[in-house]
Protein backbone atom coordinates (compact mmCIF):
# COMPACT_ATOMS: atom_id res chain seq x y z
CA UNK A 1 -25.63 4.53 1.64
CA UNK A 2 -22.22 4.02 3.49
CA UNK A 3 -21.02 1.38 1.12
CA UNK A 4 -20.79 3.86 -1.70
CA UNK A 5 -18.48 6.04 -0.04
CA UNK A 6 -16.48 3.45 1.44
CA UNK A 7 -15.78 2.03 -2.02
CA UNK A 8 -15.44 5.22 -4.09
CA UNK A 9 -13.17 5.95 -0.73
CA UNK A 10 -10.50 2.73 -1.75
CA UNK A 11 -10.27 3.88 -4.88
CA UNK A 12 -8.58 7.11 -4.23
CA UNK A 13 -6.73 6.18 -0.87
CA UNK A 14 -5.29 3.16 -3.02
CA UNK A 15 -3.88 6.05 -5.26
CA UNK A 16 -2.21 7.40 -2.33
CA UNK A 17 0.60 6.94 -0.21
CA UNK A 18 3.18 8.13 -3.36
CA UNK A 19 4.82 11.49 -3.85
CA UNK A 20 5.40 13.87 -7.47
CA UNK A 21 9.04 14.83 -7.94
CA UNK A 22 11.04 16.59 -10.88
CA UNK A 23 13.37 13.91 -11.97
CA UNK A 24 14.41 10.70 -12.85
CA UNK A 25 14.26 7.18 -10.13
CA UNK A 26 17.69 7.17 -8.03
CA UNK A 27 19.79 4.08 -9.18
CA UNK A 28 20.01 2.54 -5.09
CA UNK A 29 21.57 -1.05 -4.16
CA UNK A 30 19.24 -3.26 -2.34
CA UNK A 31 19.99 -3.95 0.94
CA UNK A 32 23.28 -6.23 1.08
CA UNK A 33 22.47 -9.95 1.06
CA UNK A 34 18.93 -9.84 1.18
CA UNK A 35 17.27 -12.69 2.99
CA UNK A 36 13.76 -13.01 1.50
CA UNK A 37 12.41 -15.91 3.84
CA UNK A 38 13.68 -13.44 6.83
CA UNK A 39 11.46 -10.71 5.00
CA UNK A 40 7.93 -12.34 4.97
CA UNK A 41 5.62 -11.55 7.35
CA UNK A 42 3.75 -8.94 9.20
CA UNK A 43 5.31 -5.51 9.72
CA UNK A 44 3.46 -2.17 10.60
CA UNK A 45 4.26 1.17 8.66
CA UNK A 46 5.65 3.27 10.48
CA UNK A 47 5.57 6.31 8.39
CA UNK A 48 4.80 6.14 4.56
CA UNK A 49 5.66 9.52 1.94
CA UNK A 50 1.99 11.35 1.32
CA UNK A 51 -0.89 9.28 2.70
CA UNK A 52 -4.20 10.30 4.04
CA UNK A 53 -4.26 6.37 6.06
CA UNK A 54 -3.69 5.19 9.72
CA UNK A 55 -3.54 1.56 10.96
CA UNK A 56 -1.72 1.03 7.84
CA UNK A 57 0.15 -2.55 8.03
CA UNK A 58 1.95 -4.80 4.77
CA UNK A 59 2.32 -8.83 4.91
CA UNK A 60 4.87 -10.19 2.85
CA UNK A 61 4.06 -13.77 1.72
CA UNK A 62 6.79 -15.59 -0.30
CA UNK A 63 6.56 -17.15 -3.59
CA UNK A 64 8.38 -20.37 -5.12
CA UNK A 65 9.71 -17.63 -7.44
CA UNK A 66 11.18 -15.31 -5.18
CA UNK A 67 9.05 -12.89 -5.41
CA UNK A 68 6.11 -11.21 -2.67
CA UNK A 69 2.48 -11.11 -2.72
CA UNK A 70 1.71 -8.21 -0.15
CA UNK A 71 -1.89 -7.67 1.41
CA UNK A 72 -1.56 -4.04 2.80
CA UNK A 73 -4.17 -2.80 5.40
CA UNK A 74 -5.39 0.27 6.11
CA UNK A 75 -7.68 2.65 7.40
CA UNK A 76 -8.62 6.31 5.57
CA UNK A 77 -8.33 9.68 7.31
CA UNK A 78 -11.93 11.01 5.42
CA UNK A 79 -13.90 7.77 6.45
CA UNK A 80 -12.84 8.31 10.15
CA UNK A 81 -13.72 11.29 10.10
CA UNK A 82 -17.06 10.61 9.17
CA UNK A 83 -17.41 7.94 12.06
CA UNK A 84 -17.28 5.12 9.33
CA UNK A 85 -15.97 1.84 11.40
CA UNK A 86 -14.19 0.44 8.67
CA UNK A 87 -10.40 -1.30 6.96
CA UNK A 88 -9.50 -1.57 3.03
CA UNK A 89 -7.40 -4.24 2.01
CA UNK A 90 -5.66 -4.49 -1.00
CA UNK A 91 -3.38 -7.39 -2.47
CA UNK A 92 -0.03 -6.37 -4.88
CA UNK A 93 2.63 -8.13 -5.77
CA UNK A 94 6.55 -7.48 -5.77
CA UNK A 95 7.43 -9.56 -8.85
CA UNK A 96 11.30 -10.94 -8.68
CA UNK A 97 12.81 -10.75 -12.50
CA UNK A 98 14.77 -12.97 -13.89
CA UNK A 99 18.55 -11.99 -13.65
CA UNK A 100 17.69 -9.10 -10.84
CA UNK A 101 20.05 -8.80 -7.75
CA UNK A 102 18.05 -9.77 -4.53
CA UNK A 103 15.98 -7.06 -3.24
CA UNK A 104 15.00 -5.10 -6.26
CA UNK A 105 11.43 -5.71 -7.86
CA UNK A 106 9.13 -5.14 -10.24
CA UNK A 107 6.19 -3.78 -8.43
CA UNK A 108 2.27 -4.05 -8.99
CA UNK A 109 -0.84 -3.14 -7.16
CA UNK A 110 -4.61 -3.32 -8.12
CA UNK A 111 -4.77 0.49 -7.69
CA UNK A 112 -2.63 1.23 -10.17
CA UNK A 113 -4.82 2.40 -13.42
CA UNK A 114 -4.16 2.31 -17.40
CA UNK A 115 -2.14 6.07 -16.62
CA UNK A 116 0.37 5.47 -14.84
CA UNK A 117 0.79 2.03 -16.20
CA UNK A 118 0.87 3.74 -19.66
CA UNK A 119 4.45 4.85 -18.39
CA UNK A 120 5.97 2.06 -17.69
CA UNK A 121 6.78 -0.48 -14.48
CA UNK A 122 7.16 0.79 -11.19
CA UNK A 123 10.46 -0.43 -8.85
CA UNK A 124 10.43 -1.91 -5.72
CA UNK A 125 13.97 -2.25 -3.64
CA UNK A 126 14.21 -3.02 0.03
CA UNK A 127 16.76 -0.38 1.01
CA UNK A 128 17.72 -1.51 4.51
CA UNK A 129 16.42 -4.49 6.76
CA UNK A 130 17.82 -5.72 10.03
CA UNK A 131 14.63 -8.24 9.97
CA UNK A 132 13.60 -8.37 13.38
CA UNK A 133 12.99 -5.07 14.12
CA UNK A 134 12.62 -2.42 10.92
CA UNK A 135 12.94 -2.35 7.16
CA UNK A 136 12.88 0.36 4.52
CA UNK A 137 10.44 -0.37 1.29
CA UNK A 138 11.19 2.23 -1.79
CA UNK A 139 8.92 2.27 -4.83
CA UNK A 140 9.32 4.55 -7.80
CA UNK A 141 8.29 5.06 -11.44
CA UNK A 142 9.48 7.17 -13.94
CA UNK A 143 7.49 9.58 -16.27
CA UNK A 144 9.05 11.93 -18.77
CA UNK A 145 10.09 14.98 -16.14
CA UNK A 146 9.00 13.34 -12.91
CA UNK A 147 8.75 10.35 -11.17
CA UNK A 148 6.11 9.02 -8.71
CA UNK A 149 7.96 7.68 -5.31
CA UNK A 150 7.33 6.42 -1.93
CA UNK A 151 9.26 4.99 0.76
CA UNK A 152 7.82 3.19 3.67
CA UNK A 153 9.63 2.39 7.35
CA UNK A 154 8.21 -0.72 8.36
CA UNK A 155 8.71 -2.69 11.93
CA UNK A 156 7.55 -6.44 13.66
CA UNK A 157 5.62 -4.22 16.31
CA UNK A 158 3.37 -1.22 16.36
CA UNK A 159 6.19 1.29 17.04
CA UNK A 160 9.41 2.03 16.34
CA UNK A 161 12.36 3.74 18.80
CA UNK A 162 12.76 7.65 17.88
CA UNK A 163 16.51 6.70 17.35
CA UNK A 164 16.23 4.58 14.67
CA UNK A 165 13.58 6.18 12.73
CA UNK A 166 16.30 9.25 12.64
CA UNK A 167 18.76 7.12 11.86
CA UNK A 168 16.85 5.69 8.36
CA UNK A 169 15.41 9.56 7.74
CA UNK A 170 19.48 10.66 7.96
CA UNK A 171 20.27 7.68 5.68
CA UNK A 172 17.57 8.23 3.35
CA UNK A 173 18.08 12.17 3.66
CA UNK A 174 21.88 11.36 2.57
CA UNK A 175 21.05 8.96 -0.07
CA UNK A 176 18.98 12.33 -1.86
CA UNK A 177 15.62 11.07 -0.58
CA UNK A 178 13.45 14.17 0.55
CA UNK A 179 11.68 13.13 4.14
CA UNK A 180 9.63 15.99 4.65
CA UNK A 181 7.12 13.77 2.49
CA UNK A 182 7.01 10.93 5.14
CA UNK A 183 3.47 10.84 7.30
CA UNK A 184 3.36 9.23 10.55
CA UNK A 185 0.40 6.24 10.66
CA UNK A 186 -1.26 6.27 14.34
CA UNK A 187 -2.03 2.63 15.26
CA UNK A 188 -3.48 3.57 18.39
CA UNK A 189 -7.23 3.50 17.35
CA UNK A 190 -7.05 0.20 15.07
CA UNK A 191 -10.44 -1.50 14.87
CA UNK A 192 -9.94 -4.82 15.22
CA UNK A 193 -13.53 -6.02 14.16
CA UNK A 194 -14.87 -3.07 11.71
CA UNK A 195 -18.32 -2.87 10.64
CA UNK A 196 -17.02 -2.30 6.78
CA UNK A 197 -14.32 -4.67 5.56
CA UNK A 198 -13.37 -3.92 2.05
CA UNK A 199 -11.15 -5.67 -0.14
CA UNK A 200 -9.57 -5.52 -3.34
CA UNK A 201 -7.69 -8.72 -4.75
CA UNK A 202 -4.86 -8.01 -7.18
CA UNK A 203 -7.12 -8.50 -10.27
CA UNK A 204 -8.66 -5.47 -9.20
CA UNK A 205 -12.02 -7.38 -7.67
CA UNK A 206 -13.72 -5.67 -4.55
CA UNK A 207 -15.64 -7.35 -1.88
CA UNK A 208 -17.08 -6.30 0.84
CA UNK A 209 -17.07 -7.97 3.87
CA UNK A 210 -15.72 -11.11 1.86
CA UNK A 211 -18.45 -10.89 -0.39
CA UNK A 212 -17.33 -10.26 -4.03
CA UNK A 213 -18.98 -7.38 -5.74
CA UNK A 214 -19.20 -7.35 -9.71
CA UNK A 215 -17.27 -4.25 -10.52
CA UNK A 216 -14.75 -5.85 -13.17
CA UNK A 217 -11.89 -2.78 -12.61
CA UNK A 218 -11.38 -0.10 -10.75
CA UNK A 219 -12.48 3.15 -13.02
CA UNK A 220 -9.62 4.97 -13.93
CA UNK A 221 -11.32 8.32 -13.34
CA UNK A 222 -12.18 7.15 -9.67
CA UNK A 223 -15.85 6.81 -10.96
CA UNK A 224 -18.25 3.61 -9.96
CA UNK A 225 -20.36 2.33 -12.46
CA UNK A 226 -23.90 3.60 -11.36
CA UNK A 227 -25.22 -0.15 -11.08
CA UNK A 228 -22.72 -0.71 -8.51
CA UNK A 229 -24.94 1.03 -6.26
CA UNK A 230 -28.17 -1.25 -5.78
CA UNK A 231 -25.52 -4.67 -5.35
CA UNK A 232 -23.76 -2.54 -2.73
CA UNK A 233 -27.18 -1.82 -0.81
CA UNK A 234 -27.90 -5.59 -1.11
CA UNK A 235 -24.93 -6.73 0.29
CA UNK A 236 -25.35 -3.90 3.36
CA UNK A 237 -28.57 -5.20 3.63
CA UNK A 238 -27.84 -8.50 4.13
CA UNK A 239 -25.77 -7.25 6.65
CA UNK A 240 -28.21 -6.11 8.75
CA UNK A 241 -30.54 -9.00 8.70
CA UNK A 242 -27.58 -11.54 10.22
């Protein structure tokens, strides 16, 4: 009965983490001279505009094109709450365009449903990095009046020194970006063997527990097809019987 929720769960927190603004996408410079092989990776979020996750973490793995595919972790506020053990992973990609200045991206996740695609490509640009230590991520997408936007502060370790998170906020804050949308993400409480592992490759495929489940796409009104439901109880009950 778990699995379910768990699923219908990733489907909405993968919708998350962005924030609704009146306006058009800032025109922002990458960072200058951005290293990409310095960039790949593990880093941890730090804090992330509008999320309901913890534990949340992004690995950057380099293409021979320049561009990223990203596997971002996390865990979801609800699910906790209901003492579900459990981490959704999902796999994007930060696509490097031909003729683009280093750092700036086209930007695609599995999450991402016929709506908002209907609008047009969403931006990634790395607006600072030192590389070793912390990194700023912006994403944003343009509608007609508003745009959809999120900016992440990412570091190599768990946590990040109060001065430079103010530093990036007063940076950011300067640059027009509003940080009263950033959330802090607790890695305190990570589970680092959960009894629900759920995944979702970046042809919008879920498996649970590395076991792929046949749901095609992710419903873009956040509803699972009802004969989801027995495969789901299958695979938990397989679970069991190991």
């Amino acid at each position: 009965m778990y699995a379910p929720v768990i699923l219908l769960g990733a489907v909405v927190g993968v919708a998350n983490s962005h924030s609704f603004e009146w306006g058009s996408c800032k025109k922002v410079n990458p960072v200058a001279n951005f290293q990409a092989d310095q960039f790949t990776g593990m880093w941890y979020v730090i804090e992330i505009f509008s999320t309901t996750s913890d534990c949340m973490t992004m690995y950057f793995n380099l293409t021979d094109d320049g561009s990223f595919k990203v596997t971002e972790t996390r865990e979801f506020h609800p699910l906790e709450a209901i003492g579900l053990d459990h981490r959704f992973s999902n796999v994007g990609t930060l696509k490097k365009e031909d003729g683009a200045e280093p750092g700036r991206f086209k930007v695609s996740w599995p999450g991402d449903s016929d709506f908002f695609g209907s609008f047009g490509s969403r931006e990634g640009i790395i607006l600072d990095a030192d590389y070793t230590k912390f990194a700023v991520l912006m994403e944003c997408q343009n509608f007609s009046l508003f745009k959809r936007i999120s900016v992440v502060i990412l570091s190599r370790t768990k946590s990040l020194d109060s001065s430079t998170v103010t530093q990036i906020k007063k940076d950011l804050e300067e640059a027009g970006y509003d940080v009263d949308d950033f959330d802090k993400i607790d890695h305190s409480t990570c589970s680092s063997s959960p009894d629900f592992d759920v995944g979702l490759d970046e042809d919008g495929t879920f498996s649970l527990d590395g076991t792929p489940l046949n749901i095609p796409a992710i419903p873009n009104a956040g509803e699972l097809p009802i004969d989801v439901i027995p495969e789901l109880n299958e695979v938990l009950s397989s679970r069991k019987r190991r």
